[in-house]
Each structure stands twice: as C-alpha cells, then as structure tokens.
Protein backbone atom coordinates (compact mmCIF):
# COMPACT_ATOMS: atom_id res chain seq x y z
CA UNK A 1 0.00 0.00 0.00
CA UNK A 2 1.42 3.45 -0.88
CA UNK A 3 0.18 6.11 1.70
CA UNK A 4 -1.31 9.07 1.36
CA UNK A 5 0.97 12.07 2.56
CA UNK A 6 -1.65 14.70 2.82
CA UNK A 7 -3.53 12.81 4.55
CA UNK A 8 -0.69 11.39 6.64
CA UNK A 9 -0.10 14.56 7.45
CA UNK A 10 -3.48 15.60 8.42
CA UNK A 11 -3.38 13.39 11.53
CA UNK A 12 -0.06 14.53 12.59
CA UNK A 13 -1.14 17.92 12.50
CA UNK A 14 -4.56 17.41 14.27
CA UNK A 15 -2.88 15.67 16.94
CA UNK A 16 -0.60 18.31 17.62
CA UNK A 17 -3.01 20.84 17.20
CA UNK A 18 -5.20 19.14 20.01
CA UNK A 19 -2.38 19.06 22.13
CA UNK A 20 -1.37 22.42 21.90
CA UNK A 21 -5.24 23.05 22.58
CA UNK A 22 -5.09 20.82 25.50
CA UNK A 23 -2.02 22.95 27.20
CA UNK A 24 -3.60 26.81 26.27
CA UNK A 25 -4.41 27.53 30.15
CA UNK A 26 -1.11 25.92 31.57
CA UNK A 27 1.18 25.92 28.82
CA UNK A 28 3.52 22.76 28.61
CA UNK A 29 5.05 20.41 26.49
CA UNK A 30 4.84 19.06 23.02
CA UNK A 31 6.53 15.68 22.53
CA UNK A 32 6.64 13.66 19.24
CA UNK A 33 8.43 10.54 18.68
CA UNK A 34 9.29 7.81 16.13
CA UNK A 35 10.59 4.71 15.79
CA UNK A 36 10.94 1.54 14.00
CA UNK A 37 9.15 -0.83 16.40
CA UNK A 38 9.30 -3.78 14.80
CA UNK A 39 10.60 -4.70 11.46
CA UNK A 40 7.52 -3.15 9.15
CA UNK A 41 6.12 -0.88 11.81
CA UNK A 42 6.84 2.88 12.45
CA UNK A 43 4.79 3.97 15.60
CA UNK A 44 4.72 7.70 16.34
CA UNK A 45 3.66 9.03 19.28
CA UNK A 46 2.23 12.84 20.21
CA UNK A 47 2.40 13.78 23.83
CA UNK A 48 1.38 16.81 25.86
CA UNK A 49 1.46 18.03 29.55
CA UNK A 50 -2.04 19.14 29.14
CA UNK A 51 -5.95 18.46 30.73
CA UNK A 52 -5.36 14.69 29.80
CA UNK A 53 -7.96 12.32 28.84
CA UNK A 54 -11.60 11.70 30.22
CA UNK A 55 -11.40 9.85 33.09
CA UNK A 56 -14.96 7.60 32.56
CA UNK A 57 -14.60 7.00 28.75
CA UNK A 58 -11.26 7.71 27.43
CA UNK A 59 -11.74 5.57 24.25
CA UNK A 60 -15.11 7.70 22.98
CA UNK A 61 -12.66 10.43 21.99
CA UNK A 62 -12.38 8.65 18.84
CA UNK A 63 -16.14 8.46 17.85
CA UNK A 64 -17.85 10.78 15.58
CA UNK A 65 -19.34 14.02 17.33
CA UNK A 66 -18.16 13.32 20.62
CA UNK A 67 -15.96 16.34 21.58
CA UNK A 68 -14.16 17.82 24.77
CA UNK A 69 -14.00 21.44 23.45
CA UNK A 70 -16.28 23.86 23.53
CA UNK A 71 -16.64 24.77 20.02
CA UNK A 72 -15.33 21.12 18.52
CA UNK A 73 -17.50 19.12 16.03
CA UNK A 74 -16.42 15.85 17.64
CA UNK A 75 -15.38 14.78 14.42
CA UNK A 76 -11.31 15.27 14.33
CA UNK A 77 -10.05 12.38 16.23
CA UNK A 78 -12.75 10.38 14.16
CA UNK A 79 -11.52 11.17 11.31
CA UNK A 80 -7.88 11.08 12.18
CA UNK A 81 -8.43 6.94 12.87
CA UNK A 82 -10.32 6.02 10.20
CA UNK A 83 -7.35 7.74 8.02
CA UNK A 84 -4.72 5.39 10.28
CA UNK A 85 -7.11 2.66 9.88
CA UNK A 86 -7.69 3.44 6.38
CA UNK A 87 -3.53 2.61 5.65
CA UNK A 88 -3.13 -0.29 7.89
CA UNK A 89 -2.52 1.39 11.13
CA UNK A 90 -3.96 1.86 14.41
CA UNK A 91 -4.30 5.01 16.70
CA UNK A 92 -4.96 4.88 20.54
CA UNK A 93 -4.39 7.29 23.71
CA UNK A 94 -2.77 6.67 27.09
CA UNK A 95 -3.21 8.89 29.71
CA UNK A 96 0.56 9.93 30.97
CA UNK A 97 1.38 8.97 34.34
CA UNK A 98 1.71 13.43 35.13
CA UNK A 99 -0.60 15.60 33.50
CA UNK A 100 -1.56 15.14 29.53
CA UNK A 101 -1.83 11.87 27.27
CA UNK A 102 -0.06 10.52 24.74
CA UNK A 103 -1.73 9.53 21.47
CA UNK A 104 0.21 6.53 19.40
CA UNK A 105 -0.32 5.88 15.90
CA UNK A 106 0.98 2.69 13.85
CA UNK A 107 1.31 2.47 10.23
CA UNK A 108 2.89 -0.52 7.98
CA UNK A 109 6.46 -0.01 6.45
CA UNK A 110 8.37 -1.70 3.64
C-alpha cells in the first residue's frame, strides 16, 4: 500500500493541534516521537502536559461528534483513525502517568 501524505499529514497535524489546545491555560510540552518498532512498523507518538484524557470514557474520543472542546464538532479524532485505519494502522491514547496523554499511531512499512 502506498500512503497518502496529505492525509498522513493531516493526523499529525490534528494531533498536535489538540495538544497544543489541551495545554492553552497551563502551557507545557509538546513531545513527538518515532521509531521503527518492529521490522515493518513505524509507531509515532504525540504527547502533551495538558488536561489529559476523560477519566470515565477515554476511548469515545475517537467516535464521531463526541468532543471535549467547547466549540469542537467531535469529528477530528474520528476522522484522524479512520485515516490510520484506512492505511493499515492503528491510533490509541494513554493517559501519561503526570498531567496530559499521549496519542500513538501505527502504520505498515516496507
């Protein structure tokens, strides 16, 4: 599969754009990360120090129109997976052990 790099590239932004959003009161920190996991696999990982994941339902950040800001749509994280899923890859969020979460995306290499 050959990806898409505008759309690759979409997620990468919207995740750091989130994060950013996530530190506006408190400022913090912007990590991103990658590495060659296993052979094939690139995971790449987006962390902030910021408000950090719902504490109920973490894993509904993903579905459509289910948002955390006050003016989101609830549809950016949505569509950010199904374009991971869409190349082969998965995308997920840990909370950190301080303040913020991590989001981790894999994608298939050659």
């Amino acid at each position: 599969m050959i990806a898409d790099r505008v759309q690759l590239q979409q997620v990468l932004m919207n995740l750091m754009l989130n994060a950013i959003e996530a530190m506006k009161d408190t400022g913090g920190h912007l990590t991103i990360t990658s590495e060659i996991r296993v052979p094939g696999e690139l995971l790449i990982s987006v962390s902030d120090t910021g408000v950090g994941l719902p504490m109920d339902t973490p894993d509904t950040i993903f579905d459509a129109f289910v948002t955390t800001k006050p003016q989101g749509t609830g549809m950016g994280l949505a569509i950010t997976r199904s374009i991971v899923d869409a190349h082969g890859g998965r995308l997920w969020a840990t909370a950190n052990n301080g303040p913020g979460a991590t989001f981790l995306v894999t994608l298939p290499i050659d």
